[in-house]
C-alpha atoms as a PDB file:
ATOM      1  CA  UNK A   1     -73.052  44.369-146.016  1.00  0.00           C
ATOM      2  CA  UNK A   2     -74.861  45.694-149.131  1.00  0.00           C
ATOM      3  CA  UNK A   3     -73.982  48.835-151.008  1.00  0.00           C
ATOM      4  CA  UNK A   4     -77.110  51.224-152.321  1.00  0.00           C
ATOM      5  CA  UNK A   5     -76.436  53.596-154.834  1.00  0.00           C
ATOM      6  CA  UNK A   6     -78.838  56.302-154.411  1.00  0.00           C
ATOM      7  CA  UNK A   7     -79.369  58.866-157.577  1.00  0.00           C
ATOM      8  CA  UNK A   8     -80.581  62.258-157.679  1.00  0.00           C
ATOM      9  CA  UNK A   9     -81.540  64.731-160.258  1.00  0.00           C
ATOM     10  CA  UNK A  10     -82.459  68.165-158.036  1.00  0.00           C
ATOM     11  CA  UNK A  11     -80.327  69.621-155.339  1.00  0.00           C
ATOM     12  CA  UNK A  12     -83.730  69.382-152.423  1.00  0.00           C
ATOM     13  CA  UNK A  13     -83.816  65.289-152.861  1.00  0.00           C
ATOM     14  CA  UNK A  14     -79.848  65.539-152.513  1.00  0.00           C
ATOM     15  CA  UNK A  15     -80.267  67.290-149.480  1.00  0.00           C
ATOM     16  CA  UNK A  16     -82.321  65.718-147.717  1.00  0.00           C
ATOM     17  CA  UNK A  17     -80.337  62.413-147.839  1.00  0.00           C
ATOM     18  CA  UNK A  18     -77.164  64.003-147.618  1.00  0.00           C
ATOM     19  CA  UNK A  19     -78.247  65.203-144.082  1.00  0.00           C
ATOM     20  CA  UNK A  20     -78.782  61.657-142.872  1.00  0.00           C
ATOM     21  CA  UNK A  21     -75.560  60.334-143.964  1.00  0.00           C
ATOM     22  CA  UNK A  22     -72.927  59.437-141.522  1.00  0.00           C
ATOM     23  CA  UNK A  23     -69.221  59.341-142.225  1.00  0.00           C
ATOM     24  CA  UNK A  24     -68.994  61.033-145.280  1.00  0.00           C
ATOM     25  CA  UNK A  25     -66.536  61.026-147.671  1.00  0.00           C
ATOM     26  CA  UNK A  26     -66.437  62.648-151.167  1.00  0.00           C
ATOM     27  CA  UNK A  27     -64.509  61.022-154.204  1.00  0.00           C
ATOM     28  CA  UNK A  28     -64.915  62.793-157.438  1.00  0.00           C
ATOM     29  CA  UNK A  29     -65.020  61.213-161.465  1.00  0.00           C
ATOM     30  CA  UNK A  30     -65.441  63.237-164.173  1.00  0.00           C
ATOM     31  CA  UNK A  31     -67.524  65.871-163.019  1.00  0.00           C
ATOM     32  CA  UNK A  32     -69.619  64.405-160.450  1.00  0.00           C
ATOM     33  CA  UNK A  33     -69.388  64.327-156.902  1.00  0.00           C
ATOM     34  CA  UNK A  34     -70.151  60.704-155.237  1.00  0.00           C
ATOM     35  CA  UNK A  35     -71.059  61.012-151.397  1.00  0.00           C
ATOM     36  CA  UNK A  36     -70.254  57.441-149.619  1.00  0.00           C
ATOM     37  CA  UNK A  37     -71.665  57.248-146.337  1.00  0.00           C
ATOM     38  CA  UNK A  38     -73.746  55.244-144.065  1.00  0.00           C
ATOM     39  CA  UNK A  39     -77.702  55.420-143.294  1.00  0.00           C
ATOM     40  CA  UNK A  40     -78.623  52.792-140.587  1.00  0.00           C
ATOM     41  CA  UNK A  41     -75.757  50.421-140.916  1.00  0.00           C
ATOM     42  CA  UNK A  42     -76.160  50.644-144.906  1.00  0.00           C
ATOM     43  CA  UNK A  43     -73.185  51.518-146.992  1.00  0.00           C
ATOM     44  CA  UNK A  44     -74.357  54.139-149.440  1.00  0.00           C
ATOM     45  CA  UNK A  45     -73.109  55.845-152.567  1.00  0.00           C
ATOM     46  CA  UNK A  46     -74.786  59.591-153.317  1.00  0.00           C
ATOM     47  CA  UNK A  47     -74.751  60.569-156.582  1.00  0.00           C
ATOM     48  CA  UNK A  48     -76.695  63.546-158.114  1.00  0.00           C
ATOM     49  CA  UNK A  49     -76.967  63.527-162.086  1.00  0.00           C
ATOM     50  CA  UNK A  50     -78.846  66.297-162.914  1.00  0.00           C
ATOM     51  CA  UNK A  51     -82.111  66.167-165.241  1.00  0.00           C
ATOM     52  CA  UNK A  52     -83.012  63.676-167.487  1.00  0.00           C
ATOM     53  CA  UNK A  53     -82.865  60.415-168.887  1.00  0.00           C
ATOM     54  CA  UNK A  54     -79.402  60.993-170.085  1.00  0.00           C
ATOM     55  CA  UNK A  55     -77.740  62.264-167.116  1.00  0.00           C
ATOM     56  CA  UNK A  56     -79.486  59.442-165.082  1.00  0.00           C
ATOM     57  CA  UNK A  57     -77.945  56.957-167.557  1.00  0.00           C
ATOM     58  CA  UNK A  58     -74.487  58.427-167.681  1.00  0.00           C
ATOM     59  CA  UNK A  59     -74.713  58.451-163.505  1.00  0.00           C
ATOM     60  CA  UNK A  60     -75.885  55.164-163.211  1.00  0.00           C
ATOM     61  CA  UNK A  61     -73.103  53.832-165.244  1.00  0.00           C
ATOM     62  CA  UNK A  62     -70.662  55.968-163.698  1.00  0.00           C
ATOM     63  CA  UNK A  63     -71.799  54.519-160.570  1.00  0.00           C
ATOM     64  CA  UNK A  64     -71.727  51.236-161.698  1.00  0.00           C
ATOM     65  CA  UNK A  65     -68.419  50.762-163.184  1.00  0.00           C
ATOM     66  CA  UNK A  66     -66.128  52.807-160.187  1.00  0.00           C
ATOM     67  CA  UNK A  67     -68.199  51.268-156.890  1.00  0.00           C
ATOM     68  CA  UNK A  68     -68.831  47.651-155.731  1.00  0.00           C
ATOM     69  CA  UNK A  69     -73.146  48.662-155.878  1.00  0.00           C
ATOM     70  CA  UNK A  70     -75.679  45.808-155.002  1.00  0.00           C
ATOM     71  CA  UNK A  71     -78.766  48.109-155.406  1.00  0.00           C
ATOM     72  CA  UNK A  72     -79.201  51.303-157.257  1.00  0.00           C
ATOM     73  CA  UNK A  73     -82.108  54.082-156.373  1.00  0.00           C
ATOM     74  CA  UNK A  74     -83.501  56.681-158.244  1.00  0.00           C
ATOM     75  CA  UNK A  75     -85.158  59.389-156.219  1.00  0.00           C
ATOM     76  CA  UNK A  76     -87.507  62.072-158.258  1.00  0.00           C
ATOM     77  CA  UNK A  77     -88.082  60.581-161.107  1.00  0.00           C
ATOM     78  CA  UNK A  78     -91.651  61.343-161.114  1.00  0.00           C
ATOM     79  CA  UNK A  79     -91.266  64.974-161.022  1.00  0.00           C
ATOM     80  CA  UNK A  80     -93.090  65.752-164.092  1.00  0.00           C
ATOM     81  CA  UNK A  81     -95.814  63.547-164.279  1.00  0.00           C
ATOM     82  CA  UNK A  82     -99.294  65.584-164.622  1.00  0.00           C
ATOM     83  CA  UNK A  83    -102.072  65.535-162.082  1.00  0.00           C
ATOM     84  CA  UNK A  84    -104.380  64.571-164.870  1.00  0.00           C
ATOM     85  CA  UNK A  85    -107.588  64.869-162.815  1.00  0.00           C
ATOM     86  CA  UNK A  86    -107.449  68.147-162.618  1.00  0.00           C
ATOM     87  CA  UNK A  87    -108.338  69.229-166.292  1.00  0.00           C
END
């Protein structure tokens, strides 16, 4: 079975996937709280990093060297691109 990382930055995107998780358990490194659960016979790995390119980078590492990951996702990273149409 493959394992998805799935990365955050902002508490809504973590909540909506943390309220389709199944079996849930919460490991901690360093300050930041991994979820691993299950979404549709999935295992995943919930991760939120905060803002930024930094944070994401630090996470993703993180995330890399601690769990067995076959796929990483970033959700929200697009939260600041401008509607430039509108000016």
């Amino acid at each position: 079975m493959n394992n998805f990382g799935i990365i955050v930055a902002e508490n809504e995107e973590y909540k909506a996937i943390i309220d389709v998780l199944e079996k849930i358990n919460i490991k901690k490194i360093y300050d930041l709280e991994f979820v691993l659960g299950i979404i549709n016979n999935v295992n995943i790995v919930l991760v939120k990093s905060g803002v930024g390119k930094v944070n994401a980078a630090r996470t993703t590492q993180i995330l890399i060297d601690n769990f067995d990951i076959d796929f990483i996702l970033n959700v929200g990273s697009a939260g600041s691109i401008n509607d430039r149409s509108e000016e």
